[in-house]
PDB file of N, CA and C in Angstrom:
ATOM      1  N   UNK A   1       0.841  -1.182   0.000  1.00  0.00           N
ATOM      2  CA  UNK A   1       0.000   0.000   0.000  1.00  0.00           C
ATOM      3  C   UNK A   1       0.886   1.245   0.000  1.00  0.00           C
ATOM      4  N   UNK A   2       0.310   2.576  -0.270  1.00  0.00           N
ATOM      5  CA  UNK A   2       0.969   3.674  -0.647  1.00  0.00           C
ATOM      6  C   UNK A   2       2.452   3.517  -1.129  1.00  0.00           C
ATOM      7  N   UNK A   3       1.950   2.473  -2.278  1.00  0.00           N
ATOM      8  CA  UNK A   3       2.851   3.008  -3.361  1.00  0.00           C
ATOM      9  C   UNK A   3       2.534   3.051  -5.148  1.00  0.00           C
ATOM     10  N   UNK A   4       3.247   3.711  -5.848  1.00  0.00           N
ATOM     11  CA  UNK A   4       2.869   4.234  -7.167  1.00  0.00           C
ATOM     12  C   UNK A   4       2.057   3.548  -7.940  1.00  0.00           C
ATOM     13  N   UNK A   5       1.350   2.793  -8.485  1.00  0.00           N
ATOM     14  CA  UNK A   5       1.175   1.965  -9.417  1.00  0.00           C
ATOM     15  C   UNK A   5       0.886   2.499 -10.870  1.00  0.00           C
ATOM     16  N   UNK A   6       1.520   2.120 -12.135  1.00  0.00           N
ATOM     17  CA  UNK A   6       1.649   2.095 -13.505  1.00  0.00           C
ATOM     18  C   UNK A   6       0.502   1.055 -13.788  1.00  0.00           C
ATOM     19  N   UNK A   7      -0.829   1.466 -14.387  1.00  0.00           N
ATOM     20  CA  UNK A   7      -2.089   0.703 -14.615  1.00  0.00           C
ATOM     21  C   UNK A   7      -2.708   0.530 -16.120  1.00  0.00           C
ATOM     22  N   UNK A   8      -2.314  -0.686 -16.566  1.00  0.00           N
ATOM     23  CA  UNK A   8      -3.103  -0.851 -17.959  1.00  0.00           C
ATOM     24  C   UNK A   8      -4.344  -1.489 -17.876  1.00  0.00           C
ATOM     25  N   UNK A   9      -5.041  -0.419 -18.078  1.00  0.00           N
ATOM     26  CA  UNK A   9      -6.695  -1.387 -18.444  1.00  0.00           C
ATOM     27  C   UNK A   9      -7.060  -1.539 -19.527  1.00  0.00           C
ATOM     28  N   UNK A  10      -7.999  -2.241 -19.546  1.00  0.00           N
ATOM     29  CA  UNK A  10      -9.131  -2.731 -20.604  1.00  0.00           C
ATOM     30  C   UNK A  10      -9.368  -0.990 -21.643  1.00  0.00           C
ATOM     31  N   UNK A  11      -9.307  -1.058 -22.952  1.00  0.00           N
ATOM     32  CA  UNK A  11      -9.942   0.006 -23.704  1.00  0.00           C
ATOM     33  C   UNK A  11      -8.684   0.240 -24.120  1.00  0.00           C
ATOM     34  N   UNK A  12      -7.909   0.236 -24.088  1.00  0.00           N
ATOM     35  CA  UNK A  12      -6.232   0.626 -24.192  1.00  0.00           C
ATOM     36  C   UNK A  12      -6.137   1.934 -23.271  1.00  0.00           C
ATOM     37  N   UNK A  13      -6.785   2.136 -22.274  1.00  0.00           N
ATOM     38  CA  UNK A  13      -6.790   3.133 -20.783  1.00  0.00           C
ATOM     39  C   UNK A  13      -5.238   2.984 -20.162  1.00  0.00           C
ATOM     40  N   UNK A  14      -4.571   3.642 -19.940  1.00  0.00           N
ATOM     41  CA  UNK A  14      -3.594   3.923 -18.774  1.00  0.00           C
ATOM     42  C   UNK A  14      -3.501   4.607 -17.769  1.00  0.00           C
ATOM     43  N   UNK A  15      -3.641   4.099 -16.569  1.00  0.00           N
ATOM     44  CA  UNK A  15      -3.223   5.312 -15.374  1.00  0.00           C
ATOM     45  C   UNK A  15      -2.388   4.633 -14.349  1.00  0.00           C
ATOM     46  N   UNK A  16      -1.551   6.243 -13.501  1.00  0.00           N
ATOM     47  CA  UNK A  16      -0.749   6.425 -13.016  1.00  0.00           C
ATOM     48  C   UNK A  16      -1.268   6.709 -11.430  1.00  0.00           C
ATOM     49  N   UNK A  17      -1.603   5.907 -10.444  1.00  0.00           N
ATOM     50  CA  UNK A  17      -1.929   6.787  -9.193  1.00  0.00           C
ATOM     51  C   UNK A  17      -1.410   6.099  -7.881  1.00  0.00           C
ATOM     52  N   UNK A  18      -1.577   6.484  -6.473  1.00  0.00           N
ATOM     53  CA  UNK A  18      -1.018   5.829  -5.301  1.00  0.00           C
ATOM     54  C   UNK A  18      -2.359   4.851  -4.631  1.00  0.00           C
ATOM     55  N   UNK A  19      -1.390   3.691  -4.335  1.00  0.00           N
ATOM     56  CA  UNK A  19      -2.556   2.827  -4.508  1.00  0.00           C
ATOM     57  C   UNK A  19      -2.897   3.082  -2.431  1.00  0.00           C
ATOM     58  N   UNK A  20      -4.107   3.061  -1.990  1.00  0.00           N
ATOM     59  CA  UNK A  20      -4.695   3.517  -1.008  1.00  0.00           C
ATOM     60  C   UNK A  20      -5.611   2.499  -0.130  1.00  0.00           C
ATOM     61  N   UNK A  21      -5.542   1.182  -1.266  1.00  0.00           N
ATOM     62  CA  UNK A  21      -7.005   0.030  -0.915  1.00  0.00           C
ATOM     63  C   UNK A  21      -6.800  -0.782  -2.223  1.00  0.00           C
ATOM     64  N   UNK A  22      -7.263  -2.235  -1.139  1.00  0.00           N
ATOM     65  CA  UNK A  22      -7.486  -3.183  -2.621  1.00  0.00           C
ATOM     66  C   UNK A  22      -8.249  -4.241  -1.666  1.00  0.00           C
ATOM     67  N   UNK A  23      -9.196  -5.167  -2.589  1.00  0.00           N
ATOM     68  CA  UNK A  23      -9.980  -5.776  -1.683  1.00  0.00           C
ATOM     69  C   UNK A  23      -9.382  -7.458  -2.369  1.00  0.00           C
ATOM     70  N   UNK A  24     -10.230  -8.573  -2.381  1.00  0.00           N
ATOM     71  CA  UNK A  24      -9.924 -10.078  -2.606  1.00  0.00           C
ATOM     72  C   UNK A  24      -9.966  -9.991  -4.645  1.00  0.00           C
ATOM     73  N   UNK A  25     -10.767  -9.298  -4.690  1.00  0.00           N
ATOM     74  CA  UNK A  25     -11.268  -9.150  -6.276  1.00  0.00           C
ATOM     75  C   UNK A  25     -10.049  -7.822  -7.270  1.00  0.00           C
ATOM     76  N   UNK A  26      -9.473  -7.800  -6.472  1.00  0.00           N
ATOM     77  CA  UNK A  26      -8.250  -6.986  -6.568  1.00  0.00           C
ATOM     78  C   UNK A  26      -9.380  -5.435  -7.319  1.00  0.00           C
ATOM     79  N   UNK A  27     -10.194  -5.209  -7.005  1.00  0.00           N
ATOM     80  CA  UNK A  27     -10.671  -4.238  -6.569  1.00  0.00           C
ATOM     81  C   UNK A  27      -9.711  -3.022  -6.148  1.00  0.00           C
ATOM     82  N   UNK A  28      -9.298  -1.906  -6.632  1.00  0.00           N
ATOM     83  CA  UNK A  28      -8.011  -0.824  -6.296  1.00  0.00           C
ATOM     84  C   UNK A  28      -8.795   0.541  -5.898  1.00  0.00           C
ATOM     85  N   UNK A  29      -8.626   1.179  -5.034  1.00  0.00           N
ATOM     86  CA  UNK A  29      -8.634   2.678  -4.885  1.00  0.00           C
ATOM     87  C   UNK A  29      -7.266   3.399  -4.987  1.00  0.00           C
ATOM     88  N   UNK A  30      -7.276   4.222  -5.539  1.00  0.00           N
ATOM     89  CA  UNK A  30      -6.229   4.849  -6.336  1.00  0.00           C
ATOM     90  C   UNK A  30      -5.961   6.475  -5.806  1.00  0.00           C
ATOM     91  N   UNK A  31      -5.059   7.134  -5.388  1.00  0.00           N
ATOM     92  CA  UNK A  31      -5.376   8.920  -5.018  1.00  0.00           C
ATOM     93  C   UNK A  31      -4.372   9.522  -6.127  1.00  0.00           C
ATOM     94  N   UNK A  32      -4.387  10.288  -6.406  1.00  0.00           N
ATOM     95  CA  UNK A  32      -3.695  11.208  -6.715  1.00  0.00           C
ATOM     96  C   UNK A  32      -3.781  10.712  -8.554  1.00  0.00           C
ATOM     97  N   UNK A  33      -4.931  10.176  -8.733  1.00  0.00           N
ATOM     98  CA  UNK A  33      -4.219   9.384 -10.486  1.00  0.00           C
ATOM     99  C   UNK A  33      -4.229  10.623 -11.487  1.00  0.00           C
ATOM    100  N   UNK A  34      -3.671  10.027 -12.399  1.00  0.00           N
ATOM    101  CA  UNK A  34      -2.942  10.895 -13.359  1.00  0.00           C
ATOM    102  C   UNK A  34      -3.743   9.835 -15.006  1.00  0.00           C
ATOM    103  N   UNK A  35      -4.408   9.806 -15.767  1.00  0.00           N
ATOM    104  CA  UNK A  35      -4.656   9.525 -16.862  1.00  0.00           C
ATOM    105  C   UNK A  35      -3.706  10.008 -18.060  1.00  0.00           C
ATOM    106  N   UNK A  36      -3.059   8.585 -18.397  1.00  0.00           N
ATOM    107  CA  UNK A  36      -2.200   8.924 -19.302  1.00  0.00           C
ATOM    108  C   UNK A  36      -2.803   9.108 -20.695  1.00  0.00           C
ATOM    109  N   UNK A  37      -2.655   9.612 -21.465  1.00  0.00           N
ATOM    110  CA  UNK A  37      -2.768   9.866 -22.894  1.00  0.00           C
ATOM    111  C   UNK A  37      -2.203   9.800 -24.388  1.00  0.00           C
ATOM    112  N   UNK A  38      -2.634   9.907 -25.304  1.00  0.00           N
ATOM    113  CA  UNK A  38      -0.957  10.145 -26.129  1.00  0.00           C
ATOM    114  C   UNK A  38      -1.414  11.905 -26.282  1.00  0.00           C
ATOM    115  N   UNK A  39      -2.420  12.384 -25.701  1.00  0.00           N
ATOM    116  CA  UNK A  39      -2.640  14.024 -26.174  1.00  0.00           C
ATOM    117  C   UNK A  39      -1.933  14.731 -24.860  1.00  0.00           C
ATOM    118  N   UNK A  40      -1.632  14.075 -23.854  1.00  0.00           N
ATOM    119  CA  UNK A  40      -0.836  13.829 -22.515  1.00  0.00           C
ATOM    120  C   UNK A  40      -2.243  13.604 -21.470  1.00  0.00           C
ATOM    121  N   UNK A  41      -1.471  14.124 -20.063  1.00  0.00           N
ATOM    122  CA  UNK A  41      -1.618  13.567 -18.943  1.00  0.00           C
ATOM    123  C   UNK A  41      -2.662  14.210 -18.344  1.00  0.00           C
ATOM    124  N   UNK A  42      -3.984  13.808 -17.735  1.00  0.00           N
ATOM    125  CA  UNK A  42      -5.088  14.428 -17.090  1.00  0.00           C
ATOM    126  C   UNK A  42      -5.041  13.880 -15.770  1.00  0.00           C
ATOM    127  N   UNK A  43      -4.771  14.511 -14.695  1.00  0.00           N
ATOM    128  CA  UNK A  43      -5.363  14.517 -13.657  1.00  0.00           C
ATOM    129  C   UNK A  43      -6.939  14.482 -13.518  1.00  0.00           C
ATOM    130  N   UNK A  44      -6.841  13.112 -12.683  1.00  0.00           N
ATOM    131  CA  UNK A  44      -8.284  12.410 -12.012  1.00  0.00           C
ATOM    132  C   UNK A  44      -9.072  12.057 -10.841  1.00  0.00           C
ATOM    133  N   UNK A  45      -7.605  12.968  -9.858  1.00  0.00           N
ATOM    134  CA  UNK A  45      -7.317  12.372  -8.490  1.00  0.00           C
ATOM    135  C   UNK A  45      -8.309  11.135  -7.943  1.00  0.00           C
ATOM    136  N   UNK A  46      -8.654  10.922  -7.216  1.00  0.00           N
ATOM    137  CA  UNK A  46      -9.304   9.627  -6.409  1.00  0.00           C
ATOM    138  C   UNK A  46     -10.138   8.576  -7.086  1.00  0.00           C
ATOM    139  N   UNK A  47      -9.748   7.364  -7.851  1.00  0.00           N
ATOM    140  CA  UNK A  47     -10.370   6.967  -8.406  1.00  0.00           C
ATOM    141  C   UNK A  47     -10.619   4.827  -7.733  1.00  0.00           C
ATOM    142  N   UNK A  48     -11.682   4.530  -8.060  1.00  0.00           N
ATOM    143  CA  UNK A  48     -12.418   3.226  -7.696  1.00  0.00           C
ATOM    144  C   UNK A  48     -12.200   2.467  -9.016  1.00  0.00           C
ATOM    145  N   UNK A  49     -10.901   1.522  -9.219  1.00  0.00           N
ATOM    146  CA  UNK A  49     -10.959   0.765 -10.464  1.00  0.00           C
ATOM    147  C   UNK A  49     -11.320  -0.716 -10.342  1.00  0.00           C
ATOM    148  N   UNK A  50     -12.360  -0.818 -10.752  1.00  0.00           N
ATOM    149  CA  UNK A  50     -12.724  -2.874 -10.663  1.00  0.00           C
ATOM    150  C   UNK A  50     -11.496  -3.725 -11.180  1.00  0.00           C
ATOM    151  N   UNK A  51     -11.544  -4.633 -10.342  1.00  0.00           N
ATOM    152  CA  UNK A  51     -10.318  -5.791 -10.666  1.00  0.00           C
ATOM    153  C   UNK A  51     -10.387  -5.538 -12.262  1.00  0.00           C
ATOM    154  N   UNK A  52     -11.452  -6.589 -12.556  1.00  0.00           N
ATOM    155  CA  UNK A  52     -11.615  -7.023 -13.721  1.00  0.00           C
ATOM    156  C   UNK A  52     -11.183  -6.372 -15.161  1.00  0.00           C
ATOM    157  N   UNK A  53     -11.150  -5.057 -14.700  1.00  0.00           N
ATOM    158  CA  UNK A  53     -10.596  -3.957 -15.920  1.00  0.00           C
ATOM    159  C   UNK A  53      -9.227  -3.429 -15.745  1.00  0.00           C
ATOM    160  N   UNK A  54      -8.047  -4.241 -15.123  1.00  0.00           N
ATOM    161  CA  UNK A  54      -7.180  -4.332 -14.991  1.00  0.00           C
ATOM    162  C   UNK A  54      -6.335  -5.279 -16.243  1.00  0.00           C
ATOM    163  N   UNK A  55      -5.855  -5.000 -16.926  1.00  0.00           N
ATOM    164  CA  UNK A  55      -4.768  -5.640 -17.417  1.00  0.00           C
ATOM    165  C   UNK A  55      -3.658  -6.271 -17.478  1.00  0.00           C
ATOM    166  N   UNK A  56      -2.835  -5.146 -16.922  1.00  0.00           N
ATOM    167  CA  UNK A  56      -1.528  -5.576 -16.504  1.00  0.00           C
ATOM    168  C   UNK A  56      -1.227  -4.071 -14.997  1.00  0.00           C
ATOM    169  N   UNK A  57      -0.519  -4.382 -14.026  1.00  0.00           N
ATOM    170  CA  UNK A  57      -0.108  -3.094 -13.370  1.00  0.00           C
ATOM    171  C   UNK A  57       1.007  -3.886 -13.076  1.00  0.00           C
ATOM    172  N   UNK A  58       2.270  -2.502 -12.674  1.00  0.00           N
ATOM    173  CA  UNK A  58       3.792  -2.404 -12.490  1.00  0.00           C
ATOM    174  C   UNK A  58       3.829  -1.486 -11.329  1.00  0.00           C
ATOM    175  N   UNK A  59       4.432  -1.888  -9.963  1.00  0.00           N
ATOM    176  CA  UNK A  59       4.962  -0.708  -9.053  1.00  0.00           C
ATOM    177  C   UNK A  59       5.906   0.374  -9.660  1.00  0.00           C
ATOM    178  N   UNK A  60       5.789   1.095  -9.102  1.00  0.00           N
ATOM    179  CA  UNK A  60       7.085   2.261  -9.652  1.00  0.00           C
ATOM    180  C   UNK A  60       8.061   2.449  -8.674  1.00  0.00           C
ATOM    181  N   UNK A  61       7.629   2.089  -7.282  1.00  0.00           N
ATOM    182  CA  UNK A  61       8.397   2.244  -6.059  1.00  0.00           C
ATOM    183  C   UNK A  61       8.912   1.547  -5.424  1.00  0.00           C
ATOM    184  N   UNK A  62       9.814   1.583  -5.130  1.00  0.00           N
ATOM    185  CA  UNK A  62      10.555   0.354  -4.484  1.00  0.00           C
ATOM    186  C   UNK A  62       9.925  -0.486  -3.355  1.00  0.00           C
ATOM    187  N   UNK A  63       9.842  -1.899  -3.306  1.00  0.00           N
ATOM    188  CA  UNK A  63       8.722  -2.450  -2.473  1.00  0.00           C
ATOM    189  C   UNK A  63      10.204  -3.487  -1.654  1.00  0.00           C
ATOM    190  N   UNK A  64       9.817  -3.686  -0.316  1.00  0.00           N
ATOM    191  CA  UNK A  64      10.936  -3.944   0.670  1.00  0.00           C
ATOM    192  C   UNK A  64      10.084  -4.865   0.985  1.00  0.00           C
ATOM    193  N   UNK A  65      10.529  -5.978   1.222  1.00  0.00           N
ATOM    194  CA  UNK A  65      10.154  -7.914   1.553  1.00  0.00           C
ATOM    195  C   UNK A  65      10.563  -8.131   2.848  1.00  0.00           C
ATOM    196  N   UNK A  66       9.590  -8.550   3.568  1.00  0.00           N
ATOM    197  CA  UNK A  66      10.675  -8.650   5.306  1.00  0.00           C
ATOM    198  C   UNK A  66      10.342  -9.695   5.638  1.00  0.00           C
TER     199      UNK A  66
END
């Protein structure tokens, strides 16, 4: 939790936001997102993304294993 996530969804959609919540259905709440574009970048701040319209996601931040 609170860190970056790089988000490909369904539609050819991309976003950029801090992840805040995730439930069993990988269900994500997202703050600060950023909608990527190729016309560029829209701020969306706080967003509710369903598992299911997830594609692929990548951390951006370094994640520490203990």
């Amino acid at each position: 939790m609170d860190k970056r996530l790089d988000i490909k969804l369904n539609g050819k959609r991309h976003i950029v936001g801090l992840l805040r919540g995730y439930d069993n259905f990988m269900n994500l709440v997202l703050e600060n997102t950023v909608e990527v574009t190729s016309k560029g970048n829209k701020e969306i701040g706080t967003v509710i993304i369903r598992g299911n319209s997830v594609v692929m996601w990548e951390c951006l931040d370094k994640v520490h294993i203990k």
